[in-house]
N, C-alpha and C. Protein backbone atom coordinates (compact mmCIF):
# COMPACT_ATOMS: atom_id res chain seq x y z
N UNK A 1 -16.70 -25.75 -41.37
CA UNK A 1 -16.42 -24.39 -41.78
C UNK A 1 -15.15 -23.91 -41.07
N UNK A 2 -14.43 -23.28 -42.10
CA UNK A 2 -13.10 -22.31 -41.38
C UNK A 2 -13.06 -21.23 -41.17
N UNK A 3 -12.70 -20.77 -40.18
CA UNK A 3 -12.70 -19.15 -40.20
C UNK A 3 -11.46 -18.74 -40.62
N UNK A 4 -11.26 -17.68 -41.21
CA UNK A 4 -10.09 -16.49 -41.49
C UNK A 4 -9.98 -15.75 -40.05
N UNK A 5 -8.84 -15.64 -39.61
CA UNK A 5 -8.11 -15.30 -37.99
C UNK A 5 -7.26 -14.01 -38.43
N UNK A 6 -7.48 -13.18 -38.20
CA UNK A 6 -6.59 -12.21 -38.17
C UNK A 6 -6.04 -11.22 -37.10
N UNK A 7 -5.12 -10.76 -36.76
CA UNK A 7 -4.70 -9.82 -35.72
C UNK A 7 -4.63 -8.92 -35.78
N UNK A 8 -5.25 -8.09 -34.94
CA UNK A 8 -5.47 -6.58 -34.74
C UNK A 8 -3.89 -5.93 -34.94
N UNK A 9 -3.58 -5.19 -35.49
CA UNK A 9 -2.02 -4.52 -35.17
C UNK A 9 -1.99 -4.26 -33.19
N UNK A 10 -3.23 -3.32 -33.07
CA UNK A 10 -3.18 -3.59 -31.50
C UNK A 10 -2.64 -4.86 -30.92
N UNK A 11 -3.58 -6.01 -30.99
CA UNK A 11 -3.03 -7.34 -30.92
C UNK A 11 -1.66 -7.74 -30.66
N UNK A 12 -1.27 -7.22 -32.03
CA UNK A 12 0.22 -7.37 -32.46
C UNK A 12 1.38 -6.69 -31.58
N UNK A 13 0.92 -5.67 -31.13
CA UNK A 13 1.71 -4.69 -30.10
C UNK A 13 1.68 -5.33 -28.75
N UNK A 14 0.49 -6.03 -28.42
CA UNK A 14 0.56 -6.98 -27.09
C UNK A 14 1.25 -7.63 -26.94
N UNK A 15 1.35 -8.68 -28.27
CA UNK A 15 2.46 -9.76 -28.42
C UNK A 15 3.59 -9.31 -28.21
N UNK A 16 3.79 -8.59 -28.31
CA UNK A 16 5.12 -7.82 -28.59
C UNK A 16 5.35 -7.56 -27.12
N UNK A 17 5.18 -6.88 -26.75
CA UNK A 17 4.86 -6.37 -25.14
C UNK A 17 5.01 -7.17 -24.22
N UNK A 18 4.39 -8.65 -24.29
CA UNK A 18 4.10 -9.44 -23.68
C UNK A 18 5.83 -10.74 -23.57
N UNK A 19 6.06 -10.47 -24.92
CA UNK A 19 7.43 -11.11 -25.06
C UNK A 19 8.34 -10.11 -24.81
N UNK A 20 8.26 -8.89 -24.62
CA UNK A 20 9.49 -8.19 -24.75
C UNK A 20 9.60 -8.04 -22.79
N UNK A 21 8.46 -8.22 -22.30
CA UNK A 21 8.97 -8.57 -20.49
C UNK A 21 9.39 -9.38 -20.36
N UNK A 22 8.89 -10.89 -20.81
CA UNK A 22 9.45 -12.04 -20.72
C UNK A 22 10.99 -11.97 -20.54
N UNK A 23 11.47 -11.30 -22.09
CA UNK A 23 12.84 -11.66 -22.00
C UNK A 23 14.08 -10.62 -21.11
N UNK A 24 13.15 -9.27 -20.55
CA UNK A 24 13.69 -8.55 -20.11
C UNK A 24 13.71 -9.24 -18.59
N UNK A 25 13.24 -9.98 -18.44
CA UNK A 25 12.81 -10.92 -16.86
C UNK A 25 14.12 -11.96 -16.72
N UNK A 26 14.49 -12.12 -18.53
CA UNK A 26 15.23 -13.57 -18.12
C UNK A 26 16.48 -12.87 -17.53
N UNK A 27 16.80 -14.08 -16.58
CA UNK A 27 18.28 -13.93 -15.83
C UNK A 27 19.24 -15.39 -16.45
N UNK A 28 18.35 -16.45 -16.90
CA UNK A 28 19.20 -17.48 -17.85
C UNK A 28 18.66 -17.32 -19.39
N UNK A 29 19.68 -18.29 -20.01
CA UNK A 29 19.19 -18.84 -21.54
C UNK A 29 17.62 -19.45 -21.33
N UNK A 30 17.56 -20.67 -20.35
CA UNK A 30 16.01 -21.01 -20.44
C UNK A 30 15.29 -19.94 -20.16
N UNK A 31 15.37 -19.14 -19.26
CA UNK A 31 14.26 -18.06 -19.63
C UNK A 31 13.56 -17.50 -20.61
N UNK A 32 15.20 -17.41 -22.12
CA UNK A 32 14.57 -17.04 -23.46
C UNK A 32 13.63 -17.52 -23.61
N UNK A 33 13.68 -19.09 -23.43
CA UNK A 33 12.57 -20.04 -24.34
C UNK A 33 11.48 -20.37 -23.50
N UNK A 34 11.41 -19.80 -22.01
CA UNK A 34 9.72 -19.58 -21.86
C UNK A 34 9.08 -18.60 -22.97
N UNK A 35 10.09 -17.07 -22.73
CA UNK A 35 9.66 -16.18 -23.68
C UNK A 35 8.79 -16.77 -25.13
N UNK A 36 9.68 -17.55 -26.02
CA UNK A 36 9.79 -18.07 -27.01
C UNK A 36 8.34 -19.25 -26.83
N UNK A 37 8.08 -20.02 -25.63
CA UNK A 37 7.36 -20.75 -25.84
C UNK A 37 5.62 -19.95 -25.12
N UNK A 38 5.49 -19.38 -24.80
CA UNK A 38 4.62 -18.27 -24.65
C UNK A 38 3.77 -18.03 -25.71
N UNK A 39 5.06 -17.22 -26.49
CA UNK A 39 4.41 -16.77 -27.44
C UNK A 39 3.68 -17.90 -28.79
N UNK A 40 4.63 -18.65 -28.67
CA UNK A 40 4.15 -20.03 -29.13
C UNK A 40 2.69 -20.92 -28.66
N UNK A 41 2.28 -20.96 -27.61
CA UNK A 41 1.38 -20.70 -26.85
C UNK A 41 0.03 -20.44 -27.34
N UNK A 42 0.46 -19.30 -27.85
CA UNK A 42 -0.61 -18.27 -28.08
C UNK A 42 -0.83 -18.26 -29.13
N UNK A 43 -0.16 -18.28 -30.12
CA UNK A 43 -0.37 -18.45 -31.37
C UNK A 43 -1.12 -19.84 -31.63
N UNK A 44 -0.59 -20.72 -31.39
CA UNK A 44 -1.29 -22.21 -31.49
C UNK A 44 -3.06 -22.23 -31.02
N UNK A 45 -3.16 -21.21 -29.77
CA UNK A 45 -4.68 -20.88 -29.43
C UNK A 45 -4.98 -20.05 -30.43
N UNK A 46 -4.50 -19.35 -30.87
CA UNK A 46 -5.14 -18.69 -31.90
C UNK A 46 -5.40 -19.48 -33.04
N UNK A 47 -4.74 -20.73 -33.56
CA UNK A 47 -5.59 -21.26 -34.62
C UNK A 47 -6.71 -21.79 -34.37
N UNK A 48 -6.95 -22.27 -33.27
CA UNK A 48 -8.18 -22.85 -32.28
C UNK A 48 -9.54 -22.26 -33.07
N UNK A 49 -9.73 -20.60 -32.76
CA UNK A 49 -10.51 -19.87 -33.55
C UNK A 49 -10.53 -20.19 -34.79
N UNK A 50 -10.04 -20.51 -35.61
CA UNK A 50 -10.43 -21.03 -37.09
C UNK A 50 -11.36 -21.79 -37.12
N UNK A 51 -11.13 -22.54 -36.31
CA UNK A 51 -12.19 -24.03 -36.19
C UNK A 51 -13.48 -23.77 -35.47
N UNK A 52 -13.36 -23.55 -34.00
CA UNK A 52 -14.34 -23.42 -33.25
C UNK A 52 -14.70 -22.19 -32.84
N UNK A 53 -14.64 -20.68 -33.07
CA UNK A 53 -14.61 -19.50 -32.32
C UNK A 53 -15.88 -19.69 -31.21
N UNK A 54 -16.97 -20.01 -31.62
CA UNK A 54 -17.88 -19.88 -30.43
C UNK A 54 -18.19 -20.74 -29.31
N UNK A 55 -16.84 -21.78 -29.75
CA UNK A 55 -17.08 -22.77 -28.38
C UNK A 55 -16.26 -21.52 -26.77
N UNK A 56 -15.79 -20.90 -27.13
CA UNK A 56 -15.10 -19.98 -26.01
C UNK A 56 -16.04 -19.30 -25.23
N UNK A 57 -15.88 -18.79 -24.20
CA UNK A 57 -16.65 -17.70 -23.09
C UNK A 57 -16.63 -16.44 -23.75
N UNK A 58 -18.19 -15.65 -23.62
CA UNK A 58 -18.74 -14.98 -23.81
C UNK A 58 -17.60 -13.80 -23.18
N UNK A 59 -16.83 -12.35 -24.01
CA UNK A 59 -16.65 -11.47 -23.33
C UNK A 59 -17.14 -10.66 -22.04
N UNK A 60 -16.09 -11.05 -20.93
CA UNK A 60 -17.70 -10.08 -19.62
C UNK A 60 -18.01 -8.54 -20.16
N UNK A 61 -18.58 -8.20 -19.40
CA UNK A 61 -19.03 -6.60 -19.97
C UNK A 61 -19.92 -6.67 -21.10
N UNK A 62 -19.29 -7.46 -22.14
CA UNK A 62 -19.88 -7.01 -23.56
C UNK A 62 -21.09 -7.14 -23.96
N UNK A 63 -22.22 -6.73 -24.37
CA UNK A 63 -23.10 -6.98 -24.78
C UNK A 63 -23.44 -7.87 -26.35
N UNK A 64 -22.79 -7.99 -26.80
CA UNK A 64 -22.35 -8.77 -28.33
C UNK A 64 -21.85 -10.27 -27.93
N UNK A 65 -22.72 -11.39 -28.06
CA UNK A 65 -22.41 -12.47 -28.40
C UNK A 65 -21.13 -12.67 -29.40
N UNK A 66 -20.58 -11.88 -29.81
CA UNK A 66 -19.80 -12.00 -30.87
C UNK A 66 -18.71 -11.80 -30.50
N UNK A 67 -18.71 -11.03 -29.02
CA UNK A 67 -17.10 -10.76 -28.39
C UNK A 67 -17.00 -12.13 -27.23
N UNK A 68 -15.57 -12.32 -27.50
CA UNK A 68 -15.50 -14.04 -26.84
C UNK A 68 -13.96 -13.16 -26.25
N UNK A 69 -13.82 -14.66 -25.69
CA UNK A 69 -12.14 -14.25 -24.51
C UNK A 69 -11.82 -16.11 -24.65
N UNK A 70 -10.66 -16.29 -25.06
CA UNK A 70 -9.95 -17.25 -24.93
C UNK A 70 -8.90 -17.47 -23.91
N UNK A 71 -8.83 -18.46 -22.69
CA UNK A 71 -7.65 -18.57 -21.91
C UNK A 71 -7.13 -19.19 -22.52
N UNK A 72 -5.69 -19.06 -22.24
CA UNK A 72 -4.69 -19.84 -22.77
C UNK A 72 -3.85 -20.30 -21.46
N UNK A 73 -3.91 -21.09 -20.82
CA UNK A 73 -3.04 -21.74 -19.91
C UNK A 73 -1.65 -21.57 -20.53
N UNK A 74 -0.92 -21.41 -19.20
CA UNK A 74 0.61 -21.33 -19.52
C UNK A 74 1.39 -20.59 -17.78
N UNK A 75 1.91 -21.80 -17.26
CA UNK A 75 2.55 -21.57 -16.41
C UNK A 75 1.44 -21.77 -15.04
N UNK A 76 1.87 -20.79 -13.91
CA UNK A 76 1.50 -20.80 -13.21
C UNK A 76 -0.02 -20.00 -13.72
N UNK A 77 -0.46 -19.13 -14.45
CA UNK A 77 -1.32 -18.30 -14.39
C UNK A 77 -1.62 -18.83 -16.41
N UNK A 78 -1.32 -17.35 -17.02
CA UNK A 78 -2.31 -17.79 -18.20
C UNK A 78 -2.24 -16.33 -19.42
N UNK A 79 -3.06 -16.37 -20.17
CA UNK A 79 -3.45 -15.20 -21.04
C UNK A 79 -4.37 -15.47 -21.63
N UNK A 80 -4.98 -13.78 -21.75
CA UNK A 80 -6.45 -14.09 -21.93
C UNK A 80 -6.39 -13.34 -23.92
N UNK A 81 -6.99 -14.16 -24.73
CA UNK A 81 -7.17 -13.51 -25.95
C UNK A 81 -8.18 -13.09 -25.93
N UNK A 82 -9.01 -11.53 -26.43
CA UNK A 82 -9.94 -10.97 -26.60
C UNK A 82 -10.24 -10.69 -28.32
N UNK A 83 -11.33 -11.72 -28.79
CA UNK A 83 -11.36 -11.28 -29.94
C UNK A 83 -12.66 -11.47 -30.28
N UNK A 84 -13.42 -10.98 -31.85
CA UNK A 84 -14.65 -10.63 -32.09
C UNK A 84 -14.94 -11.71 -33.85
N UNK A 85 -16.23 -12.59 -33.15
CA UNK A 85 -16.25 -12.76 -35.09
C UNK A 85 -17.10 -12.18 -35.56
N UNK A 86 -16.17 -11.25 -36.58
CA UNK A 86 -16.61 -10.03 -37.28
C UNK A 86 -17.70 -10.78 -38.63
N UNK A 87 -17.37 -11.73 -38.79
CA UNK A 87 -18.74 -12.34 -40.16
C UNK A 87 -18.29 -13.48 -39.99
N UNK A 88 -19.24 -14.23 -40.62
CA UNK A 88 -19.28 -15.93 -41.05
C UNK A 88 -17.89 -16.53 -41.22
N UNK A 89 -17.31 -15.63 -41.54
CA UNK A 89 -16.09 -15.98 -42.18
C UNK A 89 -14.53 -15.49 -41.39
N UNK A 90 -14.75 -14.80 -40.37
CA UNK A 90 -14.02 -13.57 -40.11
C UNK A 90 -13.56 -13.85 -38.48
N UNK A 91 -12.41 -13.69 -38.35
CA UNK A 91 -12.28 -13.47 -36.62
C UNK A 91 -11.39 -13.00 -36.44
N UNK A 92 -11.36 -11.75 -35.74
CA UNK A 92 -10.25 -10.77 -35.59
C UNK A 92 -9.74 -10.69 -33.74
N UNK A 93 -8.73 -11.32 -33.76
CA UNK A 93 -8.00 -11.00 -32.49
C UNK A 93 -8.14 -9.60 -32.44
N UNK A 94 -8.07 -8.82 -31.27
CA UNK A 94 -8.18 -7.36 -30.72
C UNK A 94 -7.63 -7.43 -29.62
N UNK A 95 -7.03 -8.35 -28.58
CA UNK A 95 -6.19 -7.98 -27.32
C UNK A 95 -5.60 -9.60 -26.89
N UNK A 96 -4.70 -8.81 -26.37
CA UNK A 96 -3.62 -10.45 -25.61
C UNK A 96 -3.06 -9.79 -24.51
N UNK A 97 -3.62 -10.30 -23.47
CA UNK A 97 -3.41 -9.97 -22.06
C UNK A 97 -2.99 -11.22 -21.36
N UNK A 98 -2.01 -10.83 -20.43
CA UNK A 98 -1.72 -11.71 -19.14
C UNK A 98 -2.64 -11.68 -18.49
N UNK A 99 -2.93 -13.10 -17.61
CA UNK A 99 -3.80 -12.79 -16.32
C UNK A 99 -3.72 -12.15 -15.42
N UNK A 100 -2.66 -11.50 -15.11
CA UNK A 100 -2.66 -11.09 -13.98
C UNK A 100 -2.52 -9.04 -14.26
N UNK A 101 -2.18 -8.86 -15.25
CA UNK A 101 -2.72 -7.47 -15.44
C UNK A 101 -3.83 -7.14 -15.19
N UNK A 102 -3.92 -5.99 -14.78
CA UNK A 102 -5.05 -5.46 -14.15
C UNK A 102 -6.53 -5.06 -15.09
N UNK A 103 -6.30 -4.63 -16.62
CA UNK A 103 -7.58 -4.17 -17.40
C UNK A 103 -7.56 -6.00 -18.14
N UNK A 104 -7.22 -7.63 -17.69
CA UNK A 104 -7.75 -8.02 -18.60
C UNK A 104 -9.10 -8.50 -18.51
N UNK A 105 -9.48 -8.18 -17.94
CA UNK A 105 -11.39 -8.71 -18.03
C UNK A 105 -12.12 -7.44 -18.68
């Protein structure tokens, strides 16, 4: 079975966020393409969820089996995807956090 993956616009604003420090960080050209490979990164974990969504860790806090958190290794540290499968069919990204920000758990 496949799931349908979709991104929250929230989501979408993370990504965004998340690459737009990156490149404000870079002081070389390779810096772009951590930026660039980051986000790359993340996206590639996000097809992951198509296939397997419930092999991932249980959201902390949440009471819903249905809210999961994906790490994504990358670098020294990481990012955490927060997303929910909304039906049989369905999985909606809702947050993309760095590890080391403070609200991602």
């Amino acid at each position: 079975m496949t799931y349908t993956v979709i991104v929250d616009p929230e989501a979408r604003t993370d990504l965004l966020r998340l690459y737009d420090y990156l490149v404000q960080r870079a002081e070389y050209v390779e810096d772009l393409e951590v930026a660039g490979r980051a986000i790359e990164a993340i996206e590639v974990a996000m097809t992951s969820l198509a296939r397997v969504p419930f092999l991932f860790r249980k959201a902390d806090g949440s009471r819903s089996s249905l809210r999961r958190e994906l790490v994504v290794p990358f670098g020294a540290s990481g990012y955490v995807l927060k997303y929910e499968i909304a039906s049989p069919q369905l999985v909606v990204v809702l947050a993309v956090r760095h590890q080391h920000e403070a609200d991602y758990q």
